[in-house]
Protein backbone atom coordinates (compact mmCIF):
# COMPACT_ATOMS: atom_id res chain seq x y z
CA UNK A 1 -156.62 130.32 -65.88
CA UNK A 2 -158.56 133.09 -65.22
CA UNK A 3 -159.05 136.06 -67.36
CA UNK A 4 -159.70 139.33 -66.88
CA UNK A 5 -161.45 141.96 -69.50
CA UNK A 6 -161.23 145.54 -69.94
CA UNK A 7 -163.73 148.08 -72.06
CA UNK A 8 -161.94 150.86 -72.39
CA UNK A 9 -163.32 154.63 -72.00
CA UNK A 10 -162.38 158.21 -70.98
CA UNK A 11 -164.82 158.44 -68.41
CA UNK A 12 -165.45 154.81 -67.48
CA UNK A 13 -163.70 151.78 -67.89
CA UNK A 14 -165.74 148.43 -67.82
CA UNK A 15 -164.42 144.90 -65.86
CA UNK A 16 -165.12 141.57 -66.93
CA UNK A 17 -163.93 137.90 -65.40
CA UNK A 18 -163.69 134.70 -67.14
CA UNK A 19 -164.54 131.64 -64.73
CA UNK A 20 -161.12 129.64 -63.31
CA UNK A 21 -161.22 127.51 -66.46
CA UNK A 22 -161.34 130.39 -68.90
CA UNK A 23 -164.42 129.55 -70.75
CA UNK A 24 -167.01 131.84 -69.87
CA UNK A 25 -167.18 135.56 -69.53
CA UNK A 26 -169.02 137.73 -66.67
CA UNK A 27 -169.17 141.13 -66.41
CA UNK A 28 -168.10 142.62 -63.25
CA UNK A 29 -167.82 145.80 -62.23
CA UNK A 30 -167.28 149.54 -63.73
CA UNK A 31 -164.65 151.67 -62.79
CA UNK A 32 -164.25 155.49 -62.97
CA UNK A 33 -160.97 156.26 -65.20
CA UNK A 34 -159.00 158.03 -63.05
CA UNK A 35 -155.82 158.10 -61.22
CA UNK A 36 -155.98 154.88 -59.33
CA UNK A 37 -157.52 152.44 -62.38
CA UNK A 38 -154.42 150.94 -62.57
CA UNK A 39 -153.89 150.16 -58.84
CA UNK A 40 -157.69 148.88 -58.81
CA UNK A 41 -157.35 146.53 -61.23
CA UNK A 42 -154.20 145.31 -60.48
CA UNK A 43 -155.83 144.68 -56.99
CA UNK A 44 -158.64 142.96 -58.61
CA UNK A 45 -156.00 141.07 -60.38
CA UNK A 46 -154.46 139.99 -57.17
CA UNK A 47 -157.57 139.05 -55.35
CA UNK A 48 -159.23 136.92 -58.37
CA UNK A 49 -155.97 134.94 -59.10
CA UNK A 50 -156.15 136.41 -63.14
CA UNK A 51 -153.42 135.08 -65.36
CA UNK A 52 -154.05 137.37 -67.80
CA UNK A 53 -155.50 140.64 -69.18
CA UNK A 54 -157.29 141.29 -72.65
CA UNK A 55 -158.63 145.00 -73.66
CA UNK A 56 -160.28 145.64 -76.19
CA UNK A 57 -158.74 147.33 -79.26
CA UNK A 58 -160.89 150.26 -80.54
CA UNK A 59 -161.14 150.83 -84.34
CA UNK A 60 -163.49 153.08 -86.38
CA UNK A 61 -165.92 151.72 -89.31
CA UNK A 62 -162.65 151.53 -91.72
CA UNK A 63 -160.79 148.92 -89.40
CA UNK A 64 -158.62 152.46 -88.06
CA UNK A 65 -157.60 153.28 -84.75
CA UNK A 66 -159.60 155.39 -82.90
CA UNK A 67 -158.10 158.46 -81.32
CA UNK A 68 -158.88 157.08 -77.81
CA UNK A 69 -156.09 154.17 -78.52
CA UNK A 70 -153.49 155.86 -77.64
CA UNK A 71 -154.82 155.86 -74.28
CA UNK A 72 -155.52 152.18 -74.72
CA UNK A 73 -151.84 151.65 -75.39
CA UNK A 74 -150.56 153.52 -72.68
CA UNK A 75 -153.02 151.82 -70.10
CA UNK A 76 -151.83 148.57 -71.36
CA UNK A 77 -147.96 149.38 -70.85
CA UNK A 78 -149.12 150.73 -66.84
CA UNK A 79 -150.84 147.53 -66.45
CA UNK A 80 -148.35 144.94 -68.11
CA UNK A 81 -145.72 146.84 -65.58
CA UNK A 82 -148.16 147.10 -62.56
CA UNK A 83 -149.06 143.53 -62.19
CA UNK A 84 -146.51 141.69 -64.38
CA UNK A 85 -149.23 140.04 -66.58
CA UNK A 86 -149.84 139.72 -70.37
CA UNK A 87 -152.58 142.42 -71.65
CA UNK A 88 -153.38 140.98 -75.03
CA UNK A 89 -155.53 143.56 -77.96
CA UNK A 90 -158.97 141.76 -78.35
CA UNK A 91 -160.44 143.54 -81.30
CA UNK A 92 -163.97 145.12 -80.48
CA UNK A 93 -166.78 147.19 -82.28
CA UNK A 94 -169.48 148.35 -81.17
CA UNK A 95 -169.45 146.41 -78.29
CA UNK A 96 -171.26 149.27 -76.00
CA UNK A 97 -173.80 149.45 -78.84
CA UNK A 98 -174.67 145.74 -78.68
CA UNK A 99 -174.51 145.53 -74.65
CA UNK A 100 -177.64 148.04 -74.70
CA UNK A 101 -179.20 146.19 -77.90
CA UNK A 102 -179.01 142.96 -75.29
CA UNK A 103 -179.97 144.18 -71.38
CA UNK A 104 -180.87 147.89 -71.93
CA UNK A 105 -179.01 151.09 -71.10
CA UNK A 106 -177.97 150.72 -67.38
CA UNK A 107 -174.94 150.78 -64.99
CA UNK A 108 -173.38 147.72 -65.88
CA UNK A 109 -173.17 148.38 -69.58
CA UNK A 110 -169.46 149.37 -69.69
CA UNK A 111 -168.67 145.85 -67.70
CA UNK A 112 -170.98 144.16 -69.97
CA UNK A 113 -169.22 145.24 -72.85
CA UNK A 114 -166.07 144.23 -71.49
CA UNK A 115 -167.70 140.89 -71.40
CA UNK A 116 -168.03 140.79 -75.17
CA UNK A 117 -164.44 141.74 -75.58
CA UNK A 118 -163.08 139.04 -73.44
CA UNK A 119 -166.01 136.03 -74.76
CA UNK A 120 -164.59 137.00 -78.40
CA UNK A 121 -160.83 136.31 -76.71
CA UNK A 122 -161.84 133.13 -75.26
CA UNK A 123 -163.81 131.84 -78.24
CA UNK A 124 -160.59 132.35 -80.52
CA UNK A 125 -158.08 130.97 -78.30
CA UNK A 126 -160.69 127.82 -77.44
CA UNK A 127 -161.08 127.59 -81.48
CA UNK A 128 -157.23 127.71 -81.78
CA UNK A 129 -156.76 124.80 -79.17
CA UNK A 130 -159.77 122.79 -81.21
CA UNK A 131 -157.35 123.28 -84.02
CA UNK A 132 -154.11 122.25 -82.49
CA UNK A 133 -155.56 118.86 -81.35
CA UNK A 134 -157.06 118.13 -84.26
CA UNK A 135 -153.59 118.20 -86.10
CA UNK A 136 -152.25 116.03 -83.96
């Protein structure tokens, strides 16, 4: 299945895709956050087949929400509604800050974060099936 990630922002909001077998994360494109993000990506959801959505969940240096989640939450009702798929919370920090630390400051930074958020995603739920066969 195909994933698709989302970094979050007021001004810009970064895209990320997982390959078909959900194992690797690619960042995308960046979108301006405005009043068609929601029909955008559900387009882009449409086009690259994506079984699912995962955004990253925004907390401050105690483990708080941030201010901007309420935004967060509200995208991810619009977009569960929109396209009918799961939006799963991927917890992130600093993710923008360790894009640039990686490639630089440039363009692609917000969709290179939002490849971060969905690689952490993938590595859990890859650990999680690791765990389940090994029980059996």
């Amino acid at each position: 299945m195909r994933y698709l990630g989302i970094d979050f922002g007021k001004k810009r909001v970064g895209i990320a895709l997982s390959d078909e077998g959900g194992q690797f994360a690619m960042a995308h494109s960046v979108l301006p956050n405005n009043e068609s993000l929601i029909k955008s990506i559900g387009e882009l959801c449409t086009k690259q087949k994506v079984g699912a959505i995962v955004m990253g969940e925004s907390k401050n240096f105690k483990q708080e929400e941030n201010v901007i989640m309420k935004e967060v939450y509200k995208t991810k009702e619009a977009l569960e509604k929109a396209t009918g798929l799961p939006v799963y919370l991927e917890p992130e920090f600093m993710t923008s800050a360790e894009a640039e630390h990686l490639q630089g400051k440039n363009a692609m930074l917000d969709a290179s974060a939002a490849a971060l958020i969905l690689k952490s995603y993938l590595d859990k739920e890859a650990y999680k099936d690791e765990e389940r066969i090994n029980k059996q």
